[in-house]
C-alpha atoms as a PDB file:
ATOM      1  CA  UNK A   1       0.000   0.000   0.000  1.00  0.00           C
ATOM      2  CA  UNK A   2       1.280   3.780  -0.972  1.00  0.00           C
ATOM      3  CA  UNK A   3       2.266   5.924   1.772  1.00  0.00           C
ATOM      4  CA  UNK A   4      -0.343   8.094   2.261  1.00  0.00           C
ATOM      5  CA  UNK A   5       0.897  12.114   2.763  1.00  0.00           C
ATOM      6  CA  UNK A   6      -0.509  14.015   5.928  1.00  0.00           C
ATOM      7  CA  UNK A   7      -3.650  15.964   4.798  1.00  0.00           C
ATOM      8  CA  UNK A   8      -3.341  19.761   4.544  1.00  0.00           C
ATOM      9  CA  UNK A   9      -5.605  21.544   7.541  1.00  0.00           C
ATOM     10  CA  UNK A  10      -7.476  24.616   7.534  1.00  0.00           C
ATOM     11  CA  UNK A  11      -8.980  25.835  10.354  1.00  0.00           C
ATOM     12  CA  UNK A  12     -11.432  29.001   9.092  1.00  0.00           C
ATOM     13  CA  UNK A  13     -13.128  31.496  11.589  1.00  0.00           C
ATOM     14  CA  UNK A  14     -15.671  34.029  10.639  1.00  0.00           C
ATOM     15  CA  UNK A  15     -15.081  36.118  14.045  1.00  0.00           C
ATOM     16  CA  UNK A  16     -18.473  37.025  15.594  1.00  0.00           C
ATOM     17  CA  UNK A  17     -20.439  34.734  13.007  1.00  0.00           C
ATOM     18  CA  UNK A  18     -23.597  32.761  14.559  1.00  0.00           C
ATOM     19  CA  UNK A  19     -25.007  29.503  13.075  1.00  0.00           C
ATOM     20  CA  UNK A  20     -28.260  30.728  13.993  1.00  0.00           C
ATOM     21  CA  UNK A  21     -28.337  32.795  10.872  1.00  0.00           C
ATOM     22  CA  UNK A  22     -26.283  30.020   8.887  1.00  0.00           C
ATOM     23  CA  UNK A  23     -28.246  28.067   6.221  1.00  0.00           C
ATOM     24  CA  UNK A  24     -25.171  25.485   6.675  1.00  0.00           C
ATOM     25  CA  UNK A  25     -27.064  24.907  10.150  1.00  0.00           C
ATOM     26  CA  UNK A  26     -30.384  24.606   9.051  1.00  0.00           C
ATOM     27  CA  UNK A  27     -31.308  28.795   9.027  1.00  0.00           C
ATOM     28  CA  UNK A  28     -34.407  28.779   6.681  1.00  0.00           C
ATOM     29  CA  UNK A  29     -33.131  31.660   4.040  1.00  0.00           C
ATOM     30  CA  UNK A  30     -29.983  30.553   2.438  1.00  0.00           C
ATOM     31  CA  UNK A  31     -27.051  33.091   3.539  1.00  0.00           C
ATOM     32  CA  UNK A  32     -24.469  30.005   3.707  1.00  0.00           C
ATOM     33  CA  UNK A  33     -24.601  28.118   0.471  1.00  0.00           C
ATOM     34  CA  UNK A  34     -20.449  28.007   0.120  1.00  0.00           C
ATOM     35  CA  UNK A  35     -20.250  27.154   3.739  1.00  0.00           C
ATOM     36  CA  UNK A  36     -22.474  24.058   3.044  1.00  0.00           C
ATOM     37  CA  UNK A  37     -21.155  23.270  -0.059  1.00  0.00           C
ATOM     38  CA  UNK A  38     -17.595  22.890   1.515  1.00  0.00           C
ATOM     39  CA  UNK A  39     -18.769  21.356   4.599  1.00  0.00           C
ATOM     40  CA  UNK A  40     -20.169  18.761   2.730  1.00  0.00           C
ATOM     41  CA  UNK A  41     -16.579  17.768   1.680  1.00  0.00           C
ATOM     42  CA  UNK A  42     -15.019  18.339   5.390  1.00  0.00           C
ATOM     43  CA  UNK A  43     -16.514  18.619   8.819  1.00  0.00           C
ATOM     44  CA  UNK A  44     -19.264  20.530  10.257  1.00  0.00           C
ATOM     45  CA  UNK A  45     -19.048  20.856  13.960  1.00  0.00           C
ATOM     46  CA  UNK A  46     -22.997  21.047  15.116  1.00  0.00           C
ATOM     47  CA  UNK A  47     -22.158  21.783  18.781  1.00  0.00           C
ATOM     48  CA  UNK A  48     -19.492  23.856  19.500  1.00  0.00           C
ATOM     49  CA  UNK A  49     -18.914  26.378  22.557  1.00  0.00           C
ATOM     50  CA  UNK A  50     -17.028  29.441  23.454  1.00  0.00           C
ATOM     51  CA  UNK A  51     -14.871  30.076  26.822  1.00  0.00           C
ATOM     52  CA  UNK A  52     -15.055  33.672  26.106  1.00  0.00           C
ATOM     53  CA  UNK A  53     -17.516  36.231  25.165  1.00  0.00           C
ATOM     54  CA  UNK A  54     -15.203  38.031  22.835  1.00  0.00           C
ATOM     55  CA  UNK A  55     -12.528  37.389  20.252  1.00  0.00           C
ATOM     56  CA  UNK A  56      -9.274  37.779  22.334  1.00  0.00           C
ATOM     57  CA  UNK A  57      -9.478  35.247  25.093  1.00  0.00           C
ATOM     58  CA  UNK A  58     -11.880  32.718  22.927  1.00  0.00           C
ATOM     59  CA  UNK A  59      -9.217  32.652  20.212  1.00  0.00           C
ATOM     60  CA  UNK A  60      -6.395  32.026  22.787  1.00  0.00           C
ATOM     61  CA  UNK A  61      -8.229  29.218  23.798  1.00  0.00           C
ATOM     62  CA  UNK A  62      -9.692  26.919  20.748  1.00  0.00           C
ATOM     63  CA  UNK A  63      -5.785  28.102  19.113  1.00  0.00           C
ATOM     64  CA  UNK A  64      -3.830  26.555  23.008  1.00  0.00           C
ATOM     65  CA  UNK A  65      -6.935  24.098  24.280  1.00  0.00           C
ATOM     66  CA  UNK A  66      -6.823  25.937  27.389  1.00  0.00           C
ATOM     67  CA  UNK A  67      -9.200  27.752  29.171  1.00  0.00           C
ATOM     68  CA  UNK A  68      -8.779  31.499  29.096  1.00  0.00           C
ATOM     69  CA  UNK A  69      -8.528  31.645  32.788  1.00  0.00           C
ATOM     70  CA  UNK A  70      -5.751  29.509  32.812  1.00  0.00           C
ATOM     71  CA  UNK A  71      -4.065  31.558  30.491  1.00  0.00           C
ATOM     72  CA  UNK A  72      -4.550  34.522  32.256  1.00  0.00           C
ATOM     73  CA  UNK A  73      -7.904  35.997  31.675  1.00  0.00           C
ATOM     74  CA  UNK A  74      -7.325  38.488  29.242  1.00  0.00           C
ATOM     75  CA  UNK A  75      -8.136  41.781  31.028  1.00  0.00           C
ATOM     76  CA  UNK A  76      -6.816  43.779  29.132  1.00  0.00           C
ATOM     77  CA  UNK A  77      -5.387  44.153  25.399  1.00  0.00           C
ATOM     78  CA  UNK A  78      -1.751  43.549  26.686  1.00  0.00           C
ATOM     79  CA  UNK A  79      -2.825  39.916  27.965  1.00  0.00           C
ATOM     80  CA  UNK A  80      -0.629  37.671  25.727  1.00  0.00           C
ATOM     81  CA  UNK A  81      -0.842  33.912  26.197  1.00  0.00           C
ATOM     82  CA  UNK A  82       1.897  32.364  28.910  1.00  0.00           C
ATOM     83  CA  UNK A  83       5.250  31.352  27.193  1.00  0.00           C
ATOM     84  CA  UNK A  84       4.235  27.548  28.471  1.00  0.00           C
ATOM     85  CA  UNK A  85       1.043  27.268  26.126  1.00  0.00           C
ATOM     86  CA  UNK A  86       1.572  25.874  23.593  1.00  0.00           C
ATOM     87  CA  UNK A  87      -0.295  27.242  20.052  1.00  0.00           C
ATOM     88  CA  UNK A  88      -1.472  24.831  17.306  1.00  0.00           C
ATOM     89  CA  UNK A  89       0.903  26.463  15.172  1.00  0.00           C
ATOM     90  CA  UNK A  90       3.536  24.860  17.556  1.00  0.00           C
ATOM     91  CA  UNK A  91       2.010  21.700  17.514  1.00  0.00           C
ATOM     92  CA  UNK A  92       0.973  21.479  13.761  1.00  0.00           C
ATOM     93  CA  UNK A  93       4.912  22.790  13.513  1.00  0.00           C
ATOM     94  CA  UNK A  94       6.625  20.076  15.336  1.00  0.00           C
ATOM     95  CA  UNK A  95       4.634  17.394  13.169  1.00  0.00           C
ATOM     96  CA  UNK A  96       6.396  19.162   9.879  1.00  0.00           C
ATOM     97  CA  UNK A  97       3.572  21.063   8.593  1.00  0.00           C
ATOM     98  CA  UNK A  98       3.833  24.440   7.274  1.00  0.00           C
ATOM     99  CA  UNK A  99       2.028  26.840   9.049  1.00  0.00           C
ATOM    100  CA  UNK A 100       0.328  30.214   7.995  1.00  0.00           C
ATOM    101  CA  UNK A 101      -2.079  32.582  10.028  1.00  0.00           C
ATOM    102  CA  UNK A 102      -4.264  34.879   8.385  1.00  0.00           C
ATOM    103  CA  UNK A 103      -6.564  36.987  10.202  1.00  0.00           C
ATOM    104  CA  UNK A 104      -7.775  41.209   9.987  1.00  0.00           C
ATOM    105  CA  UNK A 105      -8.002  40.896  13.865  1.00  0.00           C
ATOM    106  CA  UNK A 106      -4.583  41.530  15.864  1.00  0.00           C
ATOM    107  CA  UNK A 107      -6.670  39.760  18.627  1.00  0.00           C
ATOM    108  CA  UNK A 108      -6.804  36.770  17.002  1.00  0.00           C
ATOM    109  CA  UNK A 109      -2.831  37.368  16.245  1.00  0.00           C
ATOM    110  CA  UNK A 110      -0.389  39.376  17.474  1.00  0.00           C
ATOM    111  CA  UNK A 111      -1.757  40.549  20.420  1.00  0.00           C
ATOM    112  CA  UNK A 112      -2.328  37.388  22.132  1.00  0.00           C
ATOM    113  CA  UNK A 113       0.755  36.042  20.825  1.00  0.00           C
ATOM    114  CA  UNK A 114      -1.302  33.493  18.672  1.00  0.00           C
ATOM    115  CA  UNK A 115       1.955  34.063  16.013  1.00  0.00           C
ATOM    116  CA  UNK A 116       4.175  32.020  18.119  1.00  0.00           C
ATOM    117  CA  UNK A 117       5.474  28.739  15.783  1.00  0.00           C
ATOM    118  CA  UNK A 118       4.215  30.208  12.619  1.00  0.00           C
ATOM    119  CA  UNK A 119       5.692  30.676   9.120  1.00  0.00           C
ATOM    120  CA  UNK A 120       3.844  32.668   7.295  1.00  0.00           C
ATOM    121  CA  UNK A 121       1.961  35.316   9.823  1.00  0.00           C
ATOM    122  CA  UNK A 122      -0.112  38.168   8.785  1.00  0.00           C
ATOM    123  CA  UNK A 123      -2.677  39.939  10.958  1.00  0.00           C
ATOM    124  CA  UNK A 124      -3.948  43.933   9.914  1.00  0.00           C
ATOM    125  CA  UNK A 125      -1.778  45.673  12.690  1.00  0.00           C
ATOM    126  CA  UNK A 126      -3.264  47.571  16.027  1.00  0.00           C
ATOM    127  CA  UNK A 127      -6.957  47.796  14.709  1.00  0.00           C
ATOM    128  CA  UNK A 128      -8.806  45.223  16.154  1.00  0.00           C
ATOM    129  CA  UNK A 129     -12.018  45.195  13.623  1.00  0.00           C
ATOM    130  CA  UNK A 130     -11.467  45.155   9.882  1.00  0.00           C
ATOM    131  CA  UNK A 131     -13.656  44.233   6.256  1.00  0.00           C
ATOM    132  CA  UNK A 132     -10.288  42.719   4.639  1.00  0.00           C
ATOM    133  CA  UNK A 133     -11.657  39.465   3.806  1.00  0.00           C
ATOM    134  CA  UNK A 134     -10.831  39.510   0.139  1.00  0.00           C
ATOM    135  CA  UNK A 135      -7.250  40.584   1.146  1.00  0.00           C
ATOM    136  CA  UNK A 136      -7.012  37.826   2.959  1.00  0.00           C
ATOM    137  CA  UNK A 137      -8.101  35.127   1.298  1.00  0.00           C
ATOM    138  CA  UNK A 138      -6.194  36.247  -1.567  1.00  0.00           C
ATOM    139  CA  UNK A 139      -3.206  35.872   0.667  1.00  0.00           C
ATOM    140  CA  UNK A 140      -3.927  32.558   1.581  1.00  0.00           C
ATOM    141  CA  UNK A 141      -3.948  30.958  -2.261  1.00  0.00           C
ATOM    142  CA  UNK A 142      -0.333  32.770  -2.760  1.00  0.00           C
ATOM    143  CA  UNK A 143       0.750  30.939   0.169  1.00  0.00           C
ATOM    144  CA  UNK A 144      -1.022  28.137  -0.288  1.00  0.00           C
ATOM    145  CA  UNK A 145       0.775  28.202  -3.892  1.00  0.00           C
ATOM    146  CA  UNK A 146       4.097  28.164  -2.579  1.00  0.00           C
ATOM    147  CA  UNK A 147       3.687  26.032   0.195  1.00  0.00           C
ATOM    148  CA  UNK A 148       5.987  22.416   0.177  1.00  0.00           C
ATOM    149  CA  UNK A 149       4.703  20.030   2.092  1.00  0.00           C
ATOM    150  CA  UNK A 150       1.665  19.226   4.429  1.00  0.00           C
ATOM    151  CA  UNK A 151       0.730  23.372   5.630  1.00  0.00           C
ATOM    152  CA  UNK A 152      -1.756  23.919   8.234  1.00  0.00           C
ATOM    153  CA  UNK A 153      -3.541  27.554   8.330  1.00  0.00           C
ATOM    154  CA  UNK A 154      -5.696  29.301  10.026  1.00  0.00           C
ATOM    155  CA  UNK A 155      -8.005  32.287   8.654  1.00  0.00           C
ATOM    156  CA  UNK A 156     -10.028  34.466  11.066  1.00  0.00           C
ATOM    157  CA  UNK A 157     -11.936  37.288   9.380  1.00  0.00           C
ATOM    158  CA  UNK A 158     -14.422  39.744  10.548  1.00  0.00           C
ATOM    159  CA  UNK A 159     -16.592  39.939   7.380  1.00  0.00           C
ATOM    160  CA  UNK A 160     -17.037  37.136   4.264  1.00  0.00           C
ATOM    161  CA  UNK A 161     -15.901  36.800   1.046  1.00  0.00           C
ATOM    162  CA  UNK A 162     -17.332  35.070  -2.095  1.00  0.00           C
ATOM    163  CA  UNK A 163     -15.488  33.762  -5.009  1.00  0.00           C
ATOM    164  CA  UNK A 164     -17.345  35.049  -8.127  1.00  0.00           C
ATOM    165  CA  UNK A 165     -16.650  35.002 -11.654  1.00  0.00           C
ATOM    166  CA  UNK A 166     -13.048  34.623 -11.187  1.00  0.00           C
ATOM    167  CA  UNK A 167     -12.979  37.181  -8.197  1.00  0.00           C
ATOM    168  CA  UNK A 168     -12.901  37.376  -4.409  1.00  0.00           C
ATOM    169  CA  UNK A 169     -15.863  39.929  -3.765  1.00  0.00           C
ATOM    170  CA  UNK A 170     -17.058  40.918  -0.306  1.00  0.00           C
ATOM    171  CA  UNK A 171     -20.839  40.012   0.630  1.00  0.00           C
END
């Protein structure tokens, strides 16, 4: 039998987004077609929870597995995560993936330290809400394009993007 080469992994986080309004999770109108589409091909968590109300100390955890109290509680926007937690960038890292972040909130980055064991890092800078999902994703598909190897990446916008007639275009 052919050795079988690690799967890539992309971990992709509309920041703020509810499934209540997702037609992906059974929303009446359809405002999710891609998101079904694609889950039909990968995984669809149906219950999922947050430790945090907002995106700084929720991010820190689902990116360490740690709850944000044990890494500090994140009162203020200075909180970064302890040198001891260990991100899924690490992880992903030590088990020869590539890794790449990509998000338009420094919480989600930066900030938090959430760029610790990544290659390729890009978050928007000190403004902590931004519409640059078509940047972004545009970002990802160079990387992805040069990428060797097994990569793992994770995208965390604050708005969506469609790809349309050969064109990312925001909703």
């Amino acid at each position: 039998e052919a050795e079988r080469s690690p799967p890539n992994v992309l971990l992709y986080v509309i920041d703020g987004g509810g499934a209540d309004l997702m037609s992906a999770y059974g929303y009446a109108r359809e405002t999710t077609p891609f998101l079904a589409s694609l889950a039909q091909e990968g995984v669809l968590f149906w219950e999922a929870r947050t430790t945090a109300a907002w995106t700084k100390p929720s991010t820190a955890s689902f990116m360490t597995s740690l709850h944000h109290s044990v890494l500090g509680g994140f009162t203020t926007n200075e909180d970064r995560i302890p040198d001891q937690a260990a991100t899924m960038a690490q992880h992903f890292g030590q088990a020869g993936y590539r890794t790449g972040v990509f998000t338009s909130n420094p919480f989600s980055g930066s900030m938090s330290g959430l760029d610790r064991g990544v290659d390729h890092f890009r978050d928007k800078g000190a403004h902590p809400v931004s519409t640059s999902s078509v940047e972004l994703h545009g970002e990802f598909l160079a990387w992805e394009a040069e990428a060797e190897g097994p990569w793992w990446a994770h995208i965390q916008t604050t708005d969506v993007a469609v790809f349309k007639n050969g064109k990312w275009t925001k909703l």
